[in-house]
N, C-alpha and C. Protein backbone atom coordinates (compact mmCIF):
# COMPACT_ATOMS: atom_id res chain seq x y z
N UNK A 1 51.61 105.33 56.63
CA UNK A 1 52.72 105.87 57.40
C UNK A 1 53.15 104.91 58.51
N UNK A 2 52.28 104.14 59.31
CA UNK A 2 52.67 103.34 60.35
C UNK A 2 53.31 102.23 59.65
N UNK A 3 52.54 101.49 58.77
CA UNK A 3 53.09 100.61 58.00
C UNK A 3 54.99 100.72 57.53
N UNK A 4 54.63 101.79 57.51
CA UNK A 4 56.19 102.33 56.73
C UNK A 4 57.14 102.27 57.86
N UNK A 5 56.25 102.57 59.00
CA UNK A 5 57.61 103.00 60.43
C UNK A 5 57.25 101.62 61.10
N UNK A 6 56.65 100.55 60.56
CA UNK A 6 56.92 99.38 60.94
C UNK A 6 57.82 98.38 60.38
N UNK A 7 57.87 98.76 59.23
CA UNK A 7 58.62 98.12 58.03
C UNK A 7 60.21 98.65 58.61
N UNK A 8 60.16 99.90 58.98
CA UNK A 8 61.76 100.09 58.90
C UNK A 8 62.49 100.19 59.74
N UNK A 9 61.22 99.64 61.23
CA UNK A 9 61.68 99.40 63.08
C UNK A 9 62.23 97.81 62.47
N UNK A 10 61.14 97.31 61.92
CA UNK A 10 61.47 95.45 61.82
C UNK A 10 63.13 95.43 60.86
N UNK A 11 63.56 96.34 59.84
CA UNK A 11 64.40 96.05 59.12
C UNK A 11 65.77 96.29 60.06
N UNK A 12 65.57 97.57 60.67
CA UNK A 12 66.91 97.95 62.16
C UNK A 12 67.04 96.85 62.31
N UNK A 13 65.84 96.04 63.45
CA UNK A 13 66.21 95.01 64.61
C UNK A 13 67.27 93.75 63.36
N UNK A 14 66.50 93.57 62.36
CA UNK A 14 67.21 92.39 61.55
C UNK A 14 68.55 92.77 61.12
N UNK A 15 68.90 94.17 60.47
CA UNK A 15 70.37 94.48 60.31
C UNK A 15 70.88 94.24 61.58
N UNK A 16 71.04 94.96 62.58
CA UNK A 16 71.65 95.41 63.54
C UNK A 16 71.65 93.99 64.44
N UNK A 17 70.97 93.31 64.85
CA UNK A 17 70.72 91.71 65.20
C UNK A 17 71.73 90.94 64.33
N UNK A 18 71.80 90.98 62.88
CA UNK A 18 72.68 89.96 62.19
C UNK A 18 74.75 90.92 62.23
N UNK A 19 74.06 91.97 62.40
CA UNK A 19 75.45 92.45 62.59
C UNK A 19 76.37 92.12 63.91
N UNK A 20 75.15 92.37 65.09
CA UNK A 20 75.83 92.04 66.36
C UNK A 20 76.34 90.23 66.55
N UNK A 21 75.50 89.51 65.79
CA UNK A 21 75.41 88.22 65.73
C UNK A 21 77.11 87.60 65.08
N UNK A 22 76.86 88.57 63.82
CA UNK A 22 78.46 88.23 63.67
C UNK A 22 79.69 88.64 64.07
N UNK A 23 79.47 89.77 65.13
CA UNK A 23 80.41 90.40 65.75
C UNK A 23 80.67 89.47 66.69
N UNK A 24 79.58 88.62 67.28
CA UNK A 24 80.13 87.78 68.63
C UNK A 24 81.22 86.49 68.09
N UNK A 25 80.47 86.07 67.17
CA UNK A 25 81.01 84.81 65.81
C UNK A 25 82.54 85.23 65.97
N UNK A 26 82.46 86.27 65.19
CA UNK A 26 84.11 86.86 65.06
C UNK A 26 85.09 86.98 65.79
N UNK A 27 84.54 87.47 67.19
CA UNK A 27 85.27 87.81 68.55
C UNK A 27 85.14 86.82 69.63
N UNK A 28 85.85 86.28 70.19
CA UNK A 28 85.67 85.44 71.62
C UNK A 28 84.68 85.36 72.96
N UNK A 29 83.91 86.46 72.44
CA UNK A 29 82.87 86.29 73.45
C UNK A 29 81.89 85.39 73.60
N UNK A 30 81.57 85.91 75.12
CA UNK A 30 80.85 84.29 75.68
C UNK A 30 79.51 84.53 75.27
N UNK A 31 78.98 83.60 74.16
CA UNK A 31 77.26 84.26 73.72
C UNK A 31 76.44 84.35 74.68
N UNK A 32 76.82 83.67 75.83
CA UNK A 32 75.52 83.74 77.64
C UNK A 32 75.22 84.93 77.84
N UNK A 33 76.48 85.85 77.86
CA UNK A 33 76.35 87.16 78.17
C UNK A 33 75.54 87.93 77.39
N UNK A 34 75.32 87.44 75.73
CA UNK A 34 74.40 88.52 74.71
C UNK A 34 73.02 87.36 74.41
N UNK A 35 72.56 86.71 75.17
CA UNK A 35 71.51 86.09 75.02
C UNK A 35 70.39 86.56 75.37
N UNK A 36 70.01 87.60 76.36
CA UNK A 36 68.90 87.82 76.45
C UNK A 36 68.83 89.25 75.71
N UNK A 37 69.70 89.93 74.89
CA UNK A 37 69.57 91.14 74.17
C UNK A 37 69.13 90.27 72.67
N UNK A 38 69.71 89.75 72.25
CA UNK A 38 69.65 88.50 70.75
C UNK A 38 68.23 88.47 71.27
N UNK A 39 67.63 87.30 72.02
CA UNK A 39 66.25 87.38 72.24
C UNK A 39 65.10 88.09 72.17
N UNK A 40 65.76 89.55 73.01
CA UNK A 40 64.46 90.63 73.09
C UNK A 40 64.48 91.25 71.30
N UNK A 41 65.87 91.68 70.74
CA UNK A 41 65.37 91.96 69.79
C UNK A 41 64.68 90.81 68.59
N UNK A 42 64.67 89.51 68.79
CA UNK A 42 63.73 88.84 67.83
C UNK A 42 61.96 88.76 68.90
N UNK A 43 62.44 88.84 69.74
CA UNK A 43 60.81 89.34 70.31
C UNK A 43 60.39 90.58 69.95
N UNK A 44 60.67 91.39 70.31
CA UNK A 44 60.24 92.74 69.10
C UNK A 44 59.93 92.58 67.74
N UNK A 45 60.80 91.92 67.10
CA UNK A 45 60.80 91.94 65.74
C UNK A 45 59.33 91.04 65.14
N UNK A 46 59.08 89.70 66.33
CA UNK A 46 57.87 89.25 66.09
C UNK A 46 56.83 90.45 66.52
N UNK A 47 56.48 90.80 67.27
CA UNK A 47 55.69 91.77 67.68
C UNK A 47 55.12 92.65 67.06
N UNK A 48 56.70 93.45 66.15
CA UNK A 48 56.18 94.14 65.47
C UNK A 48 55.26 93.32 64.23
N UNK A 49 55.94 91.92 63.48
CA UNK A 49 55.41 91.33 62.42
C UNK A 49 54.10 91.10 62.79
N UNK A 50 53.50 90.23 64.28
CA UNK A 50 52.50 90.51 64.59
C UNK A 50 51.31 91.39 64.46
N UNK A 51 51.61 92.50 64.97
CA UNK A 51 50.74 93.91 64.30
C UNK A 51 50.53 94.09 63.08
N UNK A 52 51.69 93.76 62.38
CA UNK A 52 51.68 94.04 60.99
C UNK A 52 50.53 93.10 60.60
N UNK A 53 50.86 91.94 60.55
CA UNK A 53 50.10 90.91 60.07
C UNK A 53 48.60 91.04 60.51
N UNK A 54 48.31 91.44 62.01
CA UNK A 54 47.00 92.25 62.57
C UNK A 54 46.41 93.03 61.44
N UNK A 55 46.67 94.22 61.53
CA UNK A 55 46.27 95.29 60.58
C UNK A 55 46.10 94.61 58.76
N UNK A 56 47.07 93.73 58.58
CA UNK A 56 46.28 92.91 57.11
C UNK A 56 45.51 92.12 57.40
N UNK A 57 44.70 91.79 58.50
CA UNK A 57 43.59 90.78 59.16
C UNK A 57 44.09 89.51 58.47
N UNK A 58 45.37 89.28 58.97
CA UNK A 58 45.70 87.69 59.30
C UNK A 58 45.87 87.25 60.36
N UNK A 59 44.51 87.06 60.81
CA UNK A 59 44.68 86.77 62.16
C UNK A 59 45.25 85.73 62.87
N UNK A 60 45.37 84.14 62.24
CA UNK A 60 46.05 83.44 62.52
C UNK A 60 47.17 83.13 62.71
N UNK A 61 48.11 83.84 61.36
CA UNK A 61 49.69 84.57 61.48
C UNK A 61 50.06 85.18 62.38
N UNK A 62 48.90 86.10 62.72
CA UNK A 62 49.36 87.38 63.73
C UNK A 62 49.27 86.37 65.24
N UNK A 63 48.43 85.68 65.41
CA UNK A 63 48.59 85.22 66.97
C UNK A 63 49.75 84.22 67.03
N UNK A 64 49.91 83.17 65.85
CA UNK A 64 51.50 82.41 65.84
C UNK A 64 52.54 83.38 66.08
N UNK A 65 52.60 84.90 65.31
CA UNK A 65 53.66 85.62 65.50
C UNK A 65 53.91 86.09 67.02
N UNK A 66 52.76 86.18 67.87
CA UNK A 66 52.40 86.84 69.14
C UNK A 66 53.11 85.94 70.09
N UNK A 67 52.77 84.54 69.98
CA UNK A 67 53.16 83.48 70.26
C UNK A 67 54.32 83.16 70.71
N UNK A 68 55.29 83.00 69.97
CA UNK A 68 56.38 83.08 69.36
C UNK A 68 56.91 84.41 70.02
N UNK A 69 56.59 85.37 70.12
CA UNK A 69 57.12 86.56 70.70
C UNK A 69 57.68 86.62 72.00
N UNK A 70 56.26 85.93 72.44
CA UNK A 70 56.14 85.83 74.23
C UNK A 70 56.83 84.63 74.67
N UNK A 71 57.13 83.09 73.74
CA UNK A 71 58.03 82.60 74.05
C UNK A 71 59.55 82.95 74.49
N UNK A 72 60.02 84.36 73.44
CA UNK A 72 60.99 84.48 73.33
C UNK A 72 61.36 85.36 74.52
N UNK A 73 60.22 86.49 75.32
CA UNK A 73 60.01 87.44 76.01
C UNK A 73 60.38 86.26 77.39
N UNK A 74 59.65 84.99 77.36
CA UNK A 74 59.49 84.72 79.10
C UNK A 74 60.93 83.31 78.72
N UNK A 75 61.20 83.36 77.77
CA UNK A 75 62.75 82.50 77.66
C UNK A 75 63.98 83.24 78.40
N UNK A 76 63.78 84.89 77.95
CA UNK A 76 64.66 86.08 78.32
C UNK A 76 64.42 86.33 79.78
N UNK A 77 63.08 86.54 80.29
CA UNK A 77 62.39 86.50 81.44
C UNK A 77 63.01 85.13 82.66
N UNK A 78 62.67 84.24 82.02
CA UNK A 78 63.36 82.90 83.32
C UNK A 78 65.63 83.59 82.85
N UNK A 79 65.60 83.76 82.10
CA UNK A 79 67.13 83.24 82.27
C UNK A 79 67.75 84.78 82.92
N UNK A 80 67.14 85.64 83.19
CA UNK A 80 67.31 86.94 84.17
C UNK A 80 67.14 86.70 85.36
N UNK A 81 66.09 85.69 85.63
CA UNK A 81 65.31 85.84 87.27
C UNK A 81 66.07 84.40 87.18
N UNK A 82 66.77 83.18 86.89
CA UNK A 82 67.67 82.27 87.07
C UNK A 82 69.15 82.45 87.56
N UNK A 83 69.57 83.54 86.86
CA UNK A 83 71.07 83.61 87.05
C UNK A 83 71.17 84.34 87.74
């Protein structure tokens, strides 16, 4: 069951992420303004893959994915507490 409600939190963030992604593409907006939302949801999206990959005891995957998460978390993090 978790598996399942992980599978289909990670599939949202990727639709809804590639949808907003091409909405900006399409429209004139300034991407600065949707950069730290783009970010948090591929930090989530590792996070969740993280766990996932946890719970199949890949542990090495799972800490690259963790990794990678928190890059994306304190990238979002400096460019809030910058501007």
């Amino acid at each position: 069951m978790i598996k399942k409600t992980f599978n289909y939190v990670n599939m949202l963030f990727a639709v809804s992420l590639s949808i907003f992604s091409l909405n900006i593409i399409a429209s004139s907006l300034n991407p600065n303004e949707y950069f730290p939302l783009i970010f948090v949801c591929l930090g989530f999206s590792n996070t969740l893959l993280g766990i996932n990959l946890l719970n199949n005891h890949k542990k090495i995957l799972s800490f690259c994915s963790f990794i990678l998460a928190a890059f994306m978390f304190i990238t979002v993090g400096s460019k809030i507490i910058f501007s």
